[in-house]
Protein backbone atom coordinates (compact mmCIF):
# COMPACT_ATOMS: atom_id res chain seq x y z
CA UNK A 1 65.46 88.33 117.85
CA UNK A 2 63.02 85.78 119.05
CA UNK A 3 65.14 83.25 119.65
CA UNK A 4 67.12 85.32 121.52
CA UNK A 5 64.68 86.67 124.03
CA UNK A 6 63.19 83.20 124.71
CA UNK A 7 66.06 81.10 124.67
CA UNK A 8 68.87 83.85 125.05
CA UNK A 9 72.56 84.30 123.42
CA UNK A 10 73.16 80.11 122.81
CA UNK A 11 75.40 81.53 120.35
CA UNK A 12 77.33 83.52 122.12
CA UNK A 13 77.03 86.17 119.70
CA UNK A 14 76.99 89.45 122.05
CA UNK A 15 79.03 88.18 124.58
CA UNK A 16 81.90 90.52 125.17
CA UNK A 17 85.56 90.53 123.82
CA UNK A 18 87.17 92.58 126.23
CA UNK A 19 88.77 92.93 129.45
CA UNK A 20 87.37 93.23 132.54
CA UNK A 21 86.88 96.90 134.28
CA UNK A 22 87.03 95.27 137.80
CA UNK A 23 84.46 93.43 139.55
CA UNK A 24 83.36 89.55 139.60
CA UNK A 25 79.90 90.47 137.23
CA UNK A 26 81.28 92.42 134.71
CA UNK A 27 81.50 90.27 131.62
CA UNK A 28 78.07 89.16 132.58
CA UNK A 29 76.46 92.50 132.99
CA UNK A 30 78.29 93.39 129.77
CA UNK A 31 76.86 90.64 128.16
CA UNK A 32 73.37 90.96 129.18
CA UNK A 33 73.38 94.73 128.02
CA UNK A 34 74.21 93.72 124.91
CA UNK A 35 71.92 91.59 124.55
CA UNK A 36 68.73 94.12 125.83
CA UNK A 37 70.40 96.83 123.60
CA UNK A 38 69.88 94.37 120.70
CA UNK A 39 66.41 93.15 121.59
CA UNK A 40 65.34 96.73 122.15
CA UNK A 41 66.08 98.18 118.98
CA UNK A 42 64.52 95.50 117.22
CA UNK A 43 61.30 96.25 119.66
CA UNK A 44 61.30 99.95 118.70
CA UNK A 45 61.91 99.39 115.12
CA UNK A 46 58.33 96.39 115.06
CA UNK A 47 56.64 99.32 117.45
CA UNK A 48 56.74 98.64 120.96
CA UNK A 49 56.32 101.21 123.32
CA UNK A 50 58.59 101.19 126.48
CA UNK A 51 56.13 99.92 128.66
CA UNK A 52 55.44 96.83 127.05
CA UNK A 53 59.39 96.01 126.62
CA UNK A 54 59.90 96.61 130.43
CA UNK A 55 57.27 94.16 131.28
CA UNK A 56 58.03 91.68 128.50
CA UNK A 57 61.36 91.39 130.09
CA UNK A 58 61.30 92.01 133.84
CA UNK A 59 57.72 89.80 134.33
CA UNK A 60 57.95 87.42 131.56
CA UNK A 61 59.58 84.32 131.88
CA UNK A 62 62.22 84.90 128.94
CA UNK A 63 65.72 83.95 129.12
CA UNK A 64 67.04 87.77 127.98
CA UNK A 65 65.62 89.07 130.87
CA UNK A 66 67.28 86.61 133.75
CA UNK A 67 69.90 89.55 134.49
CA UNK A 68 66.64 92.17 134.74
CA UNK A 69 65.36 89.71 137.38
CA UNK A 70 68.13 89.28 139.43
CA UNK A 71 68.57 92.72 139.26
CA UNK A 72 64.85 92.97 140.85
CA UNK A 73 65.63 90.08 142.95
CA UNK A 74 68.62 91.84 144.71
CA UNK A 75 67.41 95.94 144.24
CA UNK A 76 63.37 95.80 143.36
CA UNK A 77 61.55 96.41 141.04
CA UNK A 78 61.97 100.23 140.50
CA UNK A 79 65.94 99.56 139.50
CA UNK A 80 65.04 96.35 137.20
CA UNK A 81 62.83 98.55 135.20
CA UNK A 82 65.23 101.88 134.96
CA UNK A 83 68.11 99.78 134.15
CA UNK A 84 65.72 98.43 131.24
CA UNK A 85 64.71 101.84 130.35
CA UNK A 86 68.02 102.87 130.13
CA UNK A 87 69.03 100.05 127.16
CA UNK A 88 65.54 101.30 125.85
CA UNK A 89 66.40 104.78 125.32
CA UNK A 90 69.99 104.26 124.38
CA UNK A 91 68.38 101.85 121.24
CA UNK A 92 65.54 103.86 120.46
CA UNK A 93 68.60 107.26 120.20
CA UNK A 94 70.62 104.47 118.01
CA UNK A 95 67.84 103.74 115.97
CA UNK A 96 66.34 106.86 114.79
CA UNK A 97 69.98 108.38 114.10
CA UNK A 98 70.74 105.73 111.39
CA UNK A 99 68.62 105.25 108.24
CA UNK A 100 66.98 101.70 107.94
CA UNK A 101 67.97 98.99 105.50
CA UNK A 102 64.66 98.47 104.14
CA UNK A 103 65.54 98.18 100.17
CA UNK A 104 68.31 96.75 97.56
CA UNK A 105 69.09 100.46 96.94
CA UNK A 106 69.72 101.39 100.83
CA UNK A 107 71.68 98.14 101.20
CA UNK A 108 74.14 98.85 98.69
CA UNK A 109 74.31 102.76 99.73
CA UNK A 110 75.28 100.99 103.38
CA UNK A 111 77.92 98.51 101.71
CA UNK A 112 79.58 101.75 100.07
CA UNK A 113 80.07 103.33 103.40
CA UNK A 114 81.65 100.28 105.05
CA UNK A 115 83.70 99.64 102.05
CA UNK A 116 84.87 103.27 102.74
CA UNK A 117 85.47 102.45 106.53
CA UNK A 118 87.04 99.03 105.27
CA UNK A 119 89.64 100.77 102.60
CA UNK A 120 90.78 103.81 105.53
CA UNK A 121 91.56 101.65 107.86
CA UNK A 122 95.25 100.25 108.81
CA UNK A 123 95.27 97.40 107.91
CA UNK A 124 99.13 96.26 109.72
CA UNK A 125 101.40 92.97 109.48
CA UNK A 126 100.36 90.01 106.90
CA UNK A 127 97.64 89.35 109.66
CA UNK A 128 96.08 92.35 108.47
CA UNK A 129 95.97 91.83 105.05
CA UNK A 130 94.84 88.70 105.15
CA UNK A 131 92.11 90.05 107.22
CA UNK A 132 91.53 93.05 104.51
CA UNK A 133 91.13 90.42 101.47
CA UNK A 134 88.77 88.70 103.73
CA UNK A 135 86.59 91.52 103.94
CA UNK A 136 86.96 92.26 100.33
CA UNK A 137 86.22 89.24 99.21
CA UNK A 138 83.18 89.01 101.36
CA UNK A 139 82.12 92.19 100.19
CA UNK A 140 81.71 91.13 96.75
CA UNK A 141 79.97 88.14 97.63
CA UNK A 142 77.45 90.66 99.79
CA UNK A 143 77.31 92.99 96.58
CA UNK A 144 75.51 90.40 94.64
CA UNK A 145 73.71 88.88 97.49
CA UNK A 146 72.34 91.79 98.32
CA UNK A 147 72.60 91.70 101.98
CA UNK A 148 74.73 91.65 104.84
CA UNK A 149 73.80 87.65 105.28
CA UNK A 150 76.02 85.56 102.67
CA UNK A 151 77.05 82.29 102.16
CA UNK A 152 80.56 80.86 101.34
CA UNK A 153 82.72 77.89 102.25
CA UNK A 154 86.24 77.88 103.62
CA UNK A 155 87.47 76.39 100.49
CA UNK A 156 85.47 78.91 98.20
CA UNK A 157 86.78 81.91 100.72
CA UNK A 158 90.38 80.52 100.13
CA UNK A 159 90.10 80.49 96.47
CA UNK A 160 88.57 84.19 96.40
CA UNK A 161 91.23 85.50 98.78
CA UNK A 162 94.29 83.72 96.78
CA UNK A 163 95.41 81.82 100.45
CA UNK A 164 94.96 78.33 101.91
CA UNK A 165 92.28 77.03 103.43
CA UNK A 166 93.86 77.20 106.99
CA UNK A 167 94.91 80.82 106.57
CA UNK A 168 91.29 81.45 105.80
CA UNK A 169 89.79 80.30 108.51
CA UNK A 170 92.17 81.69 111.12
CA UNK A 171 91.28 85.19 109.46
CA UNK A 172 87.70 84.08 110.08
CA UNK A 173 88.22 83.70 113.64
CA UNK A 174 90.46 87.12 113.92
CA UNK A 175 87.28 88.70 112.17
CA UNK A 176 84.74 87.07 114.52
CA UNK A 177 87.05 88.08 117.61
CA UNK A 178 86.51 91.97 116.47
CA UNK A 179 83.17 91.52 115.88
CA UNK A 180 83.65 92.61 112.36
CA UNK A 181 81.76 88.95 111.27
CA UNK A 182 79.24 86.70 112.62
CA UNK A 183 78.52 83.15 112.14
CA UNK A 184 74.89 81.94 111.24
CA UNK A 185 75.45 78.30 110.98
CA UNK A 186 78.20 75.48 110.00
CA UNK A 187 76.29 74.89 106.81
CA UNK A 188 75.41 71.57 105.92
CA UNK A 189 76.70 68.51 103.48
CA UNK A 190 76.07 70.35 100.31
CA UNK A 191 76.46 74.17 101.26
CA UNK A 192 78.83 75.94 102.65
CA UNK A 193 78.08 78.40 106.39
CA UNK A 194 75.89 81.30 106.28
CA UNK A 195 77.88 84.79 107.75
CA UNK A 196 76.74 87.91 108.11
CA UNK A 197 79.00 90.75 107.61
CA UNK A 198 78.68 93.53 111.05
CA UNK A 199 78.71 97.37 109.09
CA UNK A 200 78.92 98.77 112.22
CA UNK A 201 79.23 98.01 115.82
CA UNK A 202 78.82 101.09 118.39
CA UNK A 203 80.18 100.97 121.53
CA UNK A 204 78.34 102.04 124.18
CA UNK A 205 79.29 103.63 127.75
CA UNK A 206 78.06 100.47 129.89
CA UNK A 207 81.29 98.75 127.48
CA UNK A 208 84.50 101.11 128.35
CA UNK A 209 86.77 98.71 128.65
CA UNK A 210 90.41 97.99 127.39
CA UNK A 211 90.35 95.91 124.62
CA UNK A 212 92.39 93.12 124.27
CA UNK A 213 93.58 93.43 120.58
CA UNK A 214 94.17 90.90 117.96
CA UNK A 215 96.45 87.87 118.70
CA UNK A 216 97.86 86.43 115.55
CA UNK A 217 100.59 87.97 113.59
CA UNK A 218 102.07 89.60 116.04
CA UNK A 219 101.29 92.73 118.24
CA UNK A 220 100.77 95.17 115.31
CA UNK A 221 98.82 92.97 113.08
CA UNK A 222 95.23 92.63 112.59
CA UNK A 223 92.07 94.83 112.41
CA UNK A 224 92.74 97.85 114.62
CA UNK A 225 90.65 100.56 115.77
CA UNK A 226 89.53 103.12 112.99
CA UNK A 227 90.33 106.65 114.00
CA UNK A 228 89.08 109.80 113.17
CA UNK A 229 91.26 111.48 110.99
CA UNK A 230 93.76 107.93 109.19
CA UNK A 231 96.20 108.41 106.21
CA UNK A 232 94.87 104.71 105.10
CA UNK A 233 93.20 104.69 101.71
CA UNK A 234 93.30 101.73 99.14
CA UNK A 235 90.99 100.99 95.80
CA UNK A 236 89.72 97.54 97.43
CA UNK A 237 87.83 97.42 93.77
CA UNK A 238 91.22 96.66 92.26
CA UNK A 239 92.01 94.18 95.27
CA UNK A 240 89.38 92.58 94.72
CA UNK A 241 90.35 91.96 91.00
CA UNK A 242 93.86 91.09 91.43
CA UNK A 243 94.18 89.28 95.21
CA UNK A 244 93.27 85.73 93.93
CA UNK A 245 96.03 85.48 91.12
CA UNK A 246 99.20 83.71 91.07
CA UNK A 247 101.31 86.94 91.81
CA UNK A 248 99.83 87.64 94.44
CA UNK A 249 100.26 84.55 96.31
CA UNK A 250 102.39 84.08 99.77
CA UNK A 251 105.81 83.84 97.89
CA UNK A 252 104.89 86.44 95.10
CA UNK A 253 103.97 90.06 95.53
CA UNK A 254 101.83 89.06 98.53
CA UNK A 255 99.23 91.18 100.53
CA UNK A 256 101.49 93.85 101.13
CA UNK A 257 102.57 94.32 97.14
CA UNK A 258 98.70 94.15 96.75
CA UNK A 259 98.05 96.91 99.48
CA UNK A 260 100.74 99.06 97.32
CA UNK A 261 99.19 98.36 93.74
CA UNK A 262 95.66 99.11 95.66
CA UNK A 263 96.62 102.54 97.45
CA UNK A 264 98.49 103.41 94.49
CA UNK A 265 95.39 102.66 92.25
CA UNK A 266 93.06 105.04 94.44
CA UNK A 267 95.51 108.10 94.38
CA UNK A 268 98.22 108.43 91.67
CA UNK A 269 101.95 110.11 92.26
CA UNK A 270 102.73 109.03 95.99
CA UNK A 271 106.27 108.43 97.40
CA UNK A 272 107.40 106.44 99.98
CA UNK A 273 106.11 107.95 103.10
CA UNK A 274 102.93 108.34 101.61
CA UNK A 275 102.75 104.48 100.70
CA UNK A 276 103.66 103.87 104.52
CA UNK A 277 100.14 105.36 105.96
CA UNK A 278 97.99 104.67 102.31
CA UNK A 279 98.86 100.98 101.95
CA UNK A 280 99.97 100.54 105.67
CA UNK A 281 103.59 99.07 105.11
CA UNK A 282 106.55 99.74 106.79
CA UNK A 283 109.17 101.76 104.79
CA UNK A 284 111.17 98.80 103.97
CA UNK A 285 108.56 96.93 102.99
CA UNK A 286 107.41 99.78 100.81
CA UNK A 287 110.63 100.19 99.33
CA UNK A 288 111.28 95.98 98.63
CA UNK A 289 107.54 96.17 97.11
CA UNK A 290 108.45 99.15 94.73
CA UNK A 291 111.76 98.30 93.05
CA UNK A 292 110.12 94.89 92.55
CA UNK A 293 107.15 96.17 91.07
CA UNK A 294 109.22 99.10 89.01
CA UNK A 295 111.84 95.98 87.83
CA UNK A 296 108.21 94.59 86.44
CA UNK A 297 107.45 97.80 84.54
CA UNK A 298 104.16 98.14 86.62
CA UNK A 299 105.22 100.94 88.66
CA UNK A 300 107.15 104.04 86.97
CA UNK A 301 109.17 106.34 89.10
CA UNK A 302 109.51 110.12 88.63
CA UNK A 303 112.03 111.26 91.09
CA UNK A 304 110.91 110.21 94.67
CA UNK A 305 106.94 109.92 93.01
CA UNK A 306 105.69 106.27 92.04
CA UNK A 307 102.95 106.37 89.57
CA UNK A 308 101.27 103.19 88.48
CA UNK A 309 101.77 102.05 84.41
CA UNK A 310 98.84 102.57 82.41
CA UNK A 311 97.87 99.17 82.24
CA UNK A 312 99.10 97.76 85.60
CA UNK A 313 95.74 96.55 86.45
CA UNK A 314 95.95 94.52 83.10
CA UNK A 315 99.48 93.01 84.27
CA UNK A 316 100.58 94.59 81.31
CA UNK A 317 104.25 96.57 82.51
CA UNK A 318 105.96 99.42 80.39
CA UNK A 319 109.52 99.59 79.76
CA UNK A 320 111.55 101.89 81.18
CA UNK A 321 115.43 102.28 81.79
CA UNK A 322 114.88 100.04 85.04
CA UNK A 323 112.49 97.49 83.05
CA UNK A 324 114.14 97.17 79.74
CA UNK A 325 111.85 93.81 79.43
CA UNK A 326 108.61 94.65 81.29
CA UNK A 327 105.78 91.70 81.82
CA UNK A 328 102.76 91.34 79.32
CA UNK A 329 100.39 89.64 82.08
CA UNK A 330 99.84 88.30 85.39
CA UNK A 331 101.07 85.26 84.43
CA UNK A 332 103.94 86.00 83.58
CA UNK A 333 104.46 88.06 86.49
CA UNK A 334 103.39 84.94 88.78
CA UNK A 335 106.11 83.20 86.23
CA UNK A 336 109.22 85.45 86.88
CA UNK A 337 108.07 85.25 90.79
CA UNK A 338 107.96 81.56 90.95
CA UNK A 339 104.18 81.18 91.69
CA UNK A 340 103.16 80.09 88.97
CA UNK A 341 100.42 77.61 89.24
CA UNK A 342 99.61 78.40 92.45
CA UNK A 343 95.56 79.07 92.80
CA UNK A 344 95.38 76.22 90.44
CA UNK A 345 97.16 73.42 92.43
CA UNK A 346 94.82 74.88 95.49
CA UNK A 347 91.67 74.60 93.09
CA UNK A 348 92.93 71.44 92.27
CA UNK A 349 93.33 70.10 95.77
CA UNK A 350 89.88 71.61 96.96
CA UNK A 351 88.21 69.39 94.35
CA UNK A 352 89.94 66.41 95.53
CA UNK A 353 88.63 67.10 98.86
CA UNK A 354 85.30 67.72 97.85
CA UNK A 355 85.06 64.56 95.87
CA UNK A 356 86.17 63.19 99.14
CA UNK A 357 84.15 64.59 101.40
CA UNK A 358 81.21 63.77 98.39
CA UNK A 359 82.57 59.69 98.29
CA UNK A 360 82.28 59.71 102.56
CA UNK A 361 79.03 61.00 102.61
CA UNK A 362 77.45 58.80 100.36
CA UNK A 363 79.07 55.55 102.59
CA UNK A 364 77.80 57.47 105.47
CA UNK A 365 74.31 57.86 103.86
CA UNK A 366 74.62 53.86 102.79
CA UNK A 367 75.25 53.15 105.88
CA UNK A 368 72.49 54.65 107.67
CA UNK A 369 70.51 53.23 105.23
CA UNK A 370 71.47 49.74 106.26
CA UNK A 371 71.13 50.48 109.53
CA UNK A 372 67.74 51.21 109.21
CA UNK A 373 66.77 47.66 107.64
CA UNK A 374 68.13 46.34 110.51
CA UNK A 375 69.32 42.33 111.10
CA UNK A 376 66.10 39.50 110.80
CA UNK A 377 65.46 38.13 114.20
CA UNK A 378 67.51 34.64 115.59
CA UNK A 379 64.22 33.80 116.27
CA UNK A 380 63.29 33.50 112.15
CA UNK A 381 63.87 30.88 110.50
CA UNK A 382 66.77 31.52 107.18
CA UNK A 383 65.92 30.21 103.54
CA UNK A 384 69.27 28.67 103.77
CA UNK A 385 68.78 26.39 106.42
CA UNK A 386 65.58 24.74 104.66
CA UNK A 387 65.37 21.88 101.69
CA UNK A 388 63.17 21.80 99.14
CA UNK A 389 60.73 19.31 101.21
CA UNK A 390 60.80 21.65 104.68
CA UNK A 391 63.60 19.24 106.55
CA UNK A 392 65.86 21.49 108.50
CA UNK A 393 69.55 20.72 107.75
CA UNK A 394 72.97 22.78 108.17
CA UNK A 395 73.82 25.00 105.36
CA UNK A 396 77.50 24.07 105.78
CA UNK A 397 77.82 20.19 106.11
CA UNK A 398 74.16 19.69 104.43
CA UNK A 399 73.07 17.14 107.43
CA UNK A 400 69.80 16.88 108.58
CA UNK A 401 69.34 18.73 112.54
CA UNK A 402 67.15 16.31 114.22
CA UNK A 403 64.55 18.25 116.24
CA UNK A 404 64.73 21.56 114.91
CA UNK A 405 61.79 22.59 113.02
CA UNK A 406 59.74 25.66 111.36
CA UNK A 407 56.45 26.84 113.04
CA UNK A 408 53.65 28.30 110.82
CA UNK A 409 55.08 31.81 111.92
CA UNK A 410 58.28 30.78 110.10
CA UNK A 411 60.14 31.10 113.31
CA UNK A 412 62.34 28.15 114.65
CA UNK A 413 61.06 25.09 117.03
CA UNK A 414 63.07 22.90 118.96
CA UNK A 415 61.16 19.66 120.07
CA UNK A 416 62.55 17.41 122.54
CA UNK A 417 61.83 13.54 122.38
């Protein structure tokens, strides 16, 4: 927060992802709210009073408050400071109506209502639950962290979500779009970037504007809004178990088989049209995921009911008229599916580029090195160019260079009969 009110949003964290209402200031005034909203809450959480926060920002010389300036620059000073006490009393509303992360305890109680938010909301398209294992898998790196801040490296995130690197990081940048993520830093040689995950973002009436929606993976795909009242609920406890094994690679069950397994892991007996809002499939999607899953012995059907096995979790199937021969483990699931080997070539491949990127640092660090020592002077004399008794000849031909000596500094001299 101090960075940002002296030196302002270099990080373009609170600028705004959305459309513009009209106007030729409006992404600019929506940015600069943002930004006061954010430095007054943190203000009324340390204990400012109102007064102090108005002056702090419309007479000091901080960058946050350039748009309170102009604002006095173009209105006075009367509609500077209500426009500040307006983010002022929004924040301080926003502050006292949520409960303050001030312990391990109320961290975790705060991760357990996002998950919540996180597991009822549609996730659509394989955009979507790419993006979903994202935030799982981020999740459980916050869970032991114990805080929203986390660190992880594309090639780690990749390996926890069961995807490629590059499918990783355009989820990343689908995440950071809805403001669902935000990036600390790019890390450094030997650690990966510092996130932190956003629980909750509120949007306030100085932001009603149309959003522009997720890009990648086509119109329905993505994070969407969550509603009120959604038929979305998965177990992301069992996602988060199962998303980074073979079977549930690109070519295998893939994130939609896992959003089935997962929905059908929080709420036993659902049919079809339950699947479609639980897992957030389409209905023939749903119904290619089942009959694979029921040919495994994983999934039992009762009439138009599906019913996990008792030990699907386990990758452990049980036979049945459709699944005379049901699978004993993932493995062998990953096996019959052809994926076999999958997270294992990726592992595989990460560590080659990490020994890589290990190998090119280490020249880069030699060469810096080297470039510190720097080159000797022309001006000093080499230890190649001298004989034993002082004469100056050429290293190359050994002859003797007439009137080329060394001074006392051990610098050359060349004397002229």
């Amino acid at each position: 927060m101090h960075k940002l009110l002296v030196h302002g949003d270099q990080d373009s964290a609170y600028s705004p992802n959305n459309r513009q209402r009209g106007g030729k200031n409006t992404a600019s005034s929506d940015h600069a709210w943002a930004m006061t909203r954010a430095l007054a809450a943190d203000a009324v959480r340390v204990g400012w009073d109102r007064a102090s926060f108005v002056q702090v920002l419309v007479d000091g010389p901080y960058k946050a408050g350039h748009h309170a300036r102009s604002i006095q620059h173009r209105r006075g000073y009367d509609r500077a400071a209500e426009w500040v006490r307006r983010a002022w009393e929004g924040a301080r509303e926003h502050v006292q109506s949520t409960d303050r992360i001030c312990s391990r305890q109320s961290f975790h109680a705060a991760l357990a209502a996002f998950r919540g938010r996180v597991e009822r909301t549609p996730w659509k398209g394989i955009a979507g639950k790419t993006d979903l294992r994202n935030l799982i898998a981020r999740m459980e790196i916050c869970t032991r962290s114990g805080g929203w801040d986390h660190t992880v490296s594309e090639r780690e995130l990749a390996e926890r979500m069961g995807c490629s690197r590059t499918t990783a990081r355009n989820s990343n940048q689908r995440l950071l779009d809805a403001r669902l993520l935000r990036q600390l830093d790019h890390g450094s040689a030997t650690e990966g970037a510092r996130w932190m995950l956003i629980s909750h973002v509120a949007a306030s009436s100085h932001a009603w504007t149309t959003p522009q929606g997720p890009k990648a993976g086509g119109v329905m795909s993505g994070p969407t809004v969550i509603p009120e009242a959604t038929a979305a609920d998965i177990n992301s406890h069992a996602a988060a178990k199962l998303m980074h094994l073979d079977a549930f690679a690109h070519y295998g069950l893939g994130g939609s088989g896992l959003a089935v397994i997962a929905a059908l892991a929080e709420k036993e007996g659902q049919t079809v049209q339950d699947l479609q809002g639980t897992a957030s499939v389409s209905r023939p999607t749903a119904y290619r995921q089942l009959n694979k899953l029921t040919e495994l012995g994983l999934v039992l059907r009762e009439g138009e009911v599906y019913t996990l096995s008792p030990d699907a979790i386990e990758g452990i199937g049980t036979p049945s008229p459709v699944a005379p021969g049901p699978v004993g483990s993932w493995a062998e699931v990953a096996a019959r599916l052809g994926t076999a080997g999958t997270s294992e070539r990726r592992r595989q491949g990460h560590e080659v580029q990490r020994m890589s990127w290990a190998r090119e640092q280490q020249r880069l660090a030699e060469l810096r090195r080297t470039s510190r020592r720097g080159h000797p002077h022309p001006a000093e004399a080499q230890p190649e160019y001298l004989r034993a008794d002082g004469v100056v000849v050429d290293p190359s031909t050994g002859e003797v260079m007439d009137g080329l000596y060394v001074a006392s500094d051990g610098r050359w001299v060349l004397h002229h009969a």
